[in-house]
Protein backbone atom coordinates (compact mmCIF):
# COMPACT_ATOMS: atom_id res chain seq x y z
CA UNK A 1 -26.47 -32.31 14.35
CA UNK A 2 -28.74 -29.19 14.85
CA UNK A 3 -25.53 -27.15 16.01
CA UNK A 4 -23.55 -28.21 13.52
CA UNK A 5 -26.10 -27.12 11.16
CA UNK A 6 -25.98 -23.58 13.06
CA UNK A 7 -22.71 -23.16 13.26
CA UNK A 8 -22.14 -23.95 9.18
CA UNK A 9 -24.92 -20.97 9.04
CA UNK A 10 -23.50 -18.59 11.01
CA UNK A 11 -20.23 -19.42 8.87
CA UNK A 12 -21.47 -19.01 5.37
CA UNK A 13 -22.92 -15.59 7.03
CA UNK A 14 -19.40 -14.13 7.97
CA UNK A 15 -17.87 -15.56 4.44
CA UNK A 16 -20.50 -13.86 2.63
CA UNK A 17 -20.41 -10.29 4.99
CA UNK A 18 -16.41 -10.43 4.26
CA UNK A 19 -17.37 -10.91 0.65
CA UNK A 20 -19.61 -8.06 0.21
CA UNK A 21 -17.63 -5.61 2.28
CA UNK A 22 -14.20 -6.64 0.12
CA UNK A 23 -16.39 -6.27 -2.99
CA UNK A 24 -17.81 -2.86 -1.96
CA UNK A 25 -13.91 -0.87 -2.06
CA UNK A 26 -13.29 0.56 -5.05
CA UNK A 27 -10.09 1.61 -6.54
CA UNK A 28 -10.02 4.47 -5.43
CA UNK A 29 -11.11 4.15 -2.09
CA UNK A 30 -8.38 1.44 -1.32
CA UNK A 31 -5.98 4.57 -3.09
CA UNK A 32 -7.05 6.88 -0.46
CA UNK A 33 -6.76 5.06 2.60
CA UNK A 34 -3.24 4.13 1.26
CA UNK A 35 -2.64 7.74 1.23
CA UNK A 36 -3.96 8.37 4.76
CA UNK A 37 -1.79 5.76 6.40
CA UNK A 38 1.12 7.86 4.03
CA UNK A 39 0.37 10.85 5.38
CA UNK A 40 -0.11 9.69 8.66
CA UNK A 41 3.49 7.95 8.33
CA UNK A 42 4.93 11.42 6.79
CA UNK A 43 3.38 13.38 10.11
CA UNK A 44 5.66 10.93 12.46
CA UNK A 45 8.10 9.86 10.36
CA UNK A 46 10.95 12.10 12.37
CA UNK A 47 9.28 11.17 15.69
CA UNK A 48 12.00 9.72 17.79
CA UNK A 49 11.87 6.28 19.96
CA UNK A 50 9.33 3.97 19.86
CA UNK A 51 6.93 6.62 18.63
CA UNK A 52 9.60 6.02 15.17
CA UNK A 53 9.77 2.18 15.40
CA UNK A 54 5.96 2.42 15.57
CA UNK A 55 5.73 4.26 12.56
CA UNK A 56 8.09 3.02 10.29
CA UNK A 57 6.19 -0.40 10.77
CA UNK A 58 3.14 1.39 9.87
CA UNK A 59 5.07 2.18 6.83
CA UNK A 60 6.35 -1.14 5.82
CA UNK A 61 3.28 -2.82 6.96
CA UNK A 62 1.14 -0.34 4.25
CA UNK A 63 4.12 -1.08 1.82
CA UNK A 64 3.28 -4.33 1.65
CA UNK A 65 -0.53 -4.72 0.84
CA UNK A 66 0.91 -2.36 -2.82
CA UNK A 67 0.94 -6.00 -4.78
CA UNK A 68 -2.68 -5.96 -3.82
CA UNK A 69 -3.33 -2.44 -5.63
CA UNK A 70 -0.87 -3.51 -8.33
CA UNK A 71 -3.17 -6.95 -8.99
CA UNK A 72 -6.43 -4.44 -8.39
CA UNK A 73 -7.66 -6.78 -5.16
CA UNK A 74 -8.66 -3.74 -4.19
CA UNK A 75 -11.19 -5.17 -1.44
CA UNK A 76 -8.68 -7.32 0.08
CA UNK A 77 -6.17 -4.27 -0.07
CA UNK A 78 -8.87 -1.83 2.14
CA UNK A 79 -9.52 -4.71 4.35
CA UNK A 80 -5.62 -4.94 5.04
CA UNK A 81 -5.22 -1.00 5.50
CA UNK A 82 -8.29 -0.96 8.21
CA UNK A 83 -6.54 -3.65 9.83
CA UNK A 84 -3.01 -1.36 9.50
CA UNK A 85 -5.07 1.63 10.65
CA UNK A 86 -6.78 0.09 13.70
CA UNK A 87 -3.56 -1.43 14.55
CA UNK A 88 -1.52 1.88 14.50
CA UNK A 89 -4.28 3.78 15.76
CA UNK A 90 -4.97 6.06 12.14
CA UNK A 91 -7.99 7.40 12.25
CA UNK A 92 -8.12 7.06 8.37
CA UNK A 93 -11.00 9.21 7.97
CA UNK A 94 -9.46 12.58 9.65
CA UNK A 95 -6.44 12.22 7.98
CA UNK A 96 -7.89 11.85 4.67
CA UNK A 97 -9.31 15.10 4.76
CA UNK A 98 -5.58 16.61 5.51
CA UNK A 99 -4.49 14.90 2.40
CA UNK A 100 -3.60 17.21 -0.95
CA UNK A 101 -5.84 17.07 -4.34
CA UNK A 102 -4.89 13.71 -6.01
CA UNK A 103 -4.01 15.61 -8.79
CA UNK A 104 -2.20 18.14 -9.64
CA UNK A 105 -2.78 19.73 -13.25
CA UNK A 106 0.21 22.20 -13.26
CA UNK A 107 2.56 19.29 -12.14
CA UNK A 108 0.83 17.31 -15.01
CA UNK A 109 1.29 19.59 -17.48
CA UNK A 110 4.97 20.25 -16.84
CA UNK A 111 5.54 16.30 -17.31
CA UNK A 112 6.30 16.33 -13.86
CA UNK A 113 5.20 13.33 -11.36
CA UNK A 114 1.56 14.63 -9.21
CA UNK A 115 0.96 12.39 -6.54
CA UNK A 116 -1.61 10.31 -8.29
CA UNK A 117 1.09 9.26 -10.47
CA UNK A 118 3.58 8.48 -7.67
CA UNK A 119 1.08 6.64 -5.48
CA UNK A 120 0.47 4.49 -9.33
CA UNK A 121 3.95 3.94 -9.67
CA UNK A 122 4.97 2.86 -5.41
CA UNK A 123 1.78 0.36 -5.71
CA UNK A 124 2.35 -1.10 -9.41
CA UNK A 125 6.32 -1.33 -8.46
CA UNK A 126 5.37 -4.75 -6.15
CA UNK A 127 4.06 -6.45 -9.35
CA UNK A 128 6.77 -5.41 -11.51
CA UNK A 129 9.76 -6.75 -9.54
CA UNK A 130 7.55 -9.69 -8.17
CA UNK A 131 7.65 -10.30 -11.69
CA UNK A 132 10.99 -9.88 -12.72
CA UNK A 133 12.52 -11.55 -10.03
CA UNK A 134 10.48 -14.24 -11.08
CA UNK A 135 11.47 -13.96 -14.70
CA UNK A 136 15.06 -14.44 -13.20
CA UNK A 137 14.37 -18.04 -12.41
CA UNK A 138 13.79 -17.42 -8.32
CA UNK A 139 12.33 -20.02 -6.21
CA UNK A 140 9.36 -18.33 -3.85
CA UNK A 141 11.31 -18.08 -1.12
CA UNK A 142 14.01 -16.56 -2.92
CA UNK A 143 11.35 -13.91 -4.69
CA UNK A 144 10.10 -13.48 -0.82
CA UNK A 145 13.38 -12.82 0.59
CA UNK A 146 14.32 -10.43 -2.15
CA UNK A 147 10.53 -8.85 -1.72
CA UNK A 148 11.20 -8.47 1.83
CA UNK A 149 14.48 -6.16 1.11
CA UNK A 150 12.50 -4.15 -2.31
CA UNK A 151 9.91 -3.05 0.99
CA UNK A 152 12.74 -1.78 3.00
CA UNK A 153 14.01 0.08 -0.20
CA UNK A 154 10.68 1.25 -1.46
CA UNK A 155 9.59 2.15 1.75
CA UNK A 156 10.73 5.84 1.61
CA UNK A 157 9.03 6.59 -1.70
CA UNK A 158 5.63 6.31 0.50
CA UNK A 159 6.66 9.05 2.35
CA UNK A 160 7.43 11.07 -0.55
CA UNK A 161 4.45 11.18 -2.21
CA UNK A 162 3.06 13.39 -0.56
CA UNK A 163 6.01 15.48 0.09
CA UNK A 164 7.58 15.35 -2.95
CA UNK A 165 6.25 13.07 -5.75
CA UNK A 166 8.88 13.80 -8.76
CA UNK A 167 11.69 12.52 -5.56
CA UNK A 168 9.25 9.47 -4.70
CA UNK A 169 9.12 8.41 -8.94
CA UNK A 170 12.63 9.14 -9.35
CA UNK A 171 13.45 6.38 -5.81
CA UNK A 172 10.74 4.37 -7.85
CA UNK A 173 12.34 4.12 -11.04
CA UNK A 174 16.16 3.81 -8.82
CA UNK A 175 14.43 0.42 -6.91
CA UNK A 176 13.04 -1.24 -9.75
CA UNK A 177 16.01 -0.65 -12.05
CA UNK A 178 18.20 -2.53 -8.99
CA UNK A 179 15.71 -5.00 -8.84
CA UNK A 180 16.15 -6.41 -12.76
CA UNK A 181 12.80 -4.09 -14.19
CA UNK A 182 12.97 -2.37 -17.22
């Protein structure tokens, strides 16, 4: 009974460690590591062999923890892109300090789409056709299915936002219009 009684301890103990790490990621922390492991996908993107297939993984793997941005578990979502980063081998913290200012106030004020806004709009694009697919009447395994193929499309729009965040909004708004939003 004792080790029972130990092992339920030690239990509650890793819940509640998992629990307070998740809680501790802010929005914008889990927006910065999703950058990183965009920029490190940009860097290899034209690698060739299984340096690519490695990479474009990365990609769709990082593509899909966005509905966890878009419904702002944003502890969950920097849990997932350690586990994408360790995986890869990103060293998250090296190439955040290569990445460009969030925002750009020139792009801003020309109307034009900074790369704040194009990171908002990749992540908050899960939600919305999660959504409308629903909306349609889908069964889950229908919305997954059709999920599974908007991360294939959407995939390239990671890429750009970094490179070239008016192209990444425009593939955005291309996707989701495709995909029954708006």
């Amino acid at each position: 009974m004792r080790k029972l009684s130990l092992f339920s301890c030690a239990t509650v103990l890793v819940m509640c460690s998992q629990a307070v790490v998740m809680a501790e990621c802010s929005k914008d922390q889990a927006h910065q590591k999703m950058r990183a492991l965009q920029q490190a996908y940009t860097e290899h993107s034209a690698d060739s062999g299984e340096d690519n297939r490695k990479y474009t993984m990365m990609g769709a793997d990082t593509a899909m923890v966005g509905h966890l941005l878009a419904s702002k578990q944003y502890g969950e979502a920097c849990r997932r892109y350690d586990e994408i980063a360790r995986t890869y081998g990103v060293d998250l913290g090296a190439t955040q300090k290569k990445l460009s200012p969030v925002i750009d106030s020139k792009a801003t004020a020309s109307g034009k789409c900074d790369v704040m806004t194009a990171t908002r709009r990749v992540t908050e694009s899960f939600q919305k056709v999660s959504d409308a697919l629903k909306a349609q009447g889908l069964t889950e395994q229908q919305v997954g299915v059709r999920m599974s193929g908007f991360s294939n499309r959407i995939n390239p729009a990671f890429a750009l936002v970094q490179t070239d965040p008016n192209q990444a909004c425009q593939l955005v708004s291309a996707v989701e219009k495709e995909y029954g939003v708006r």
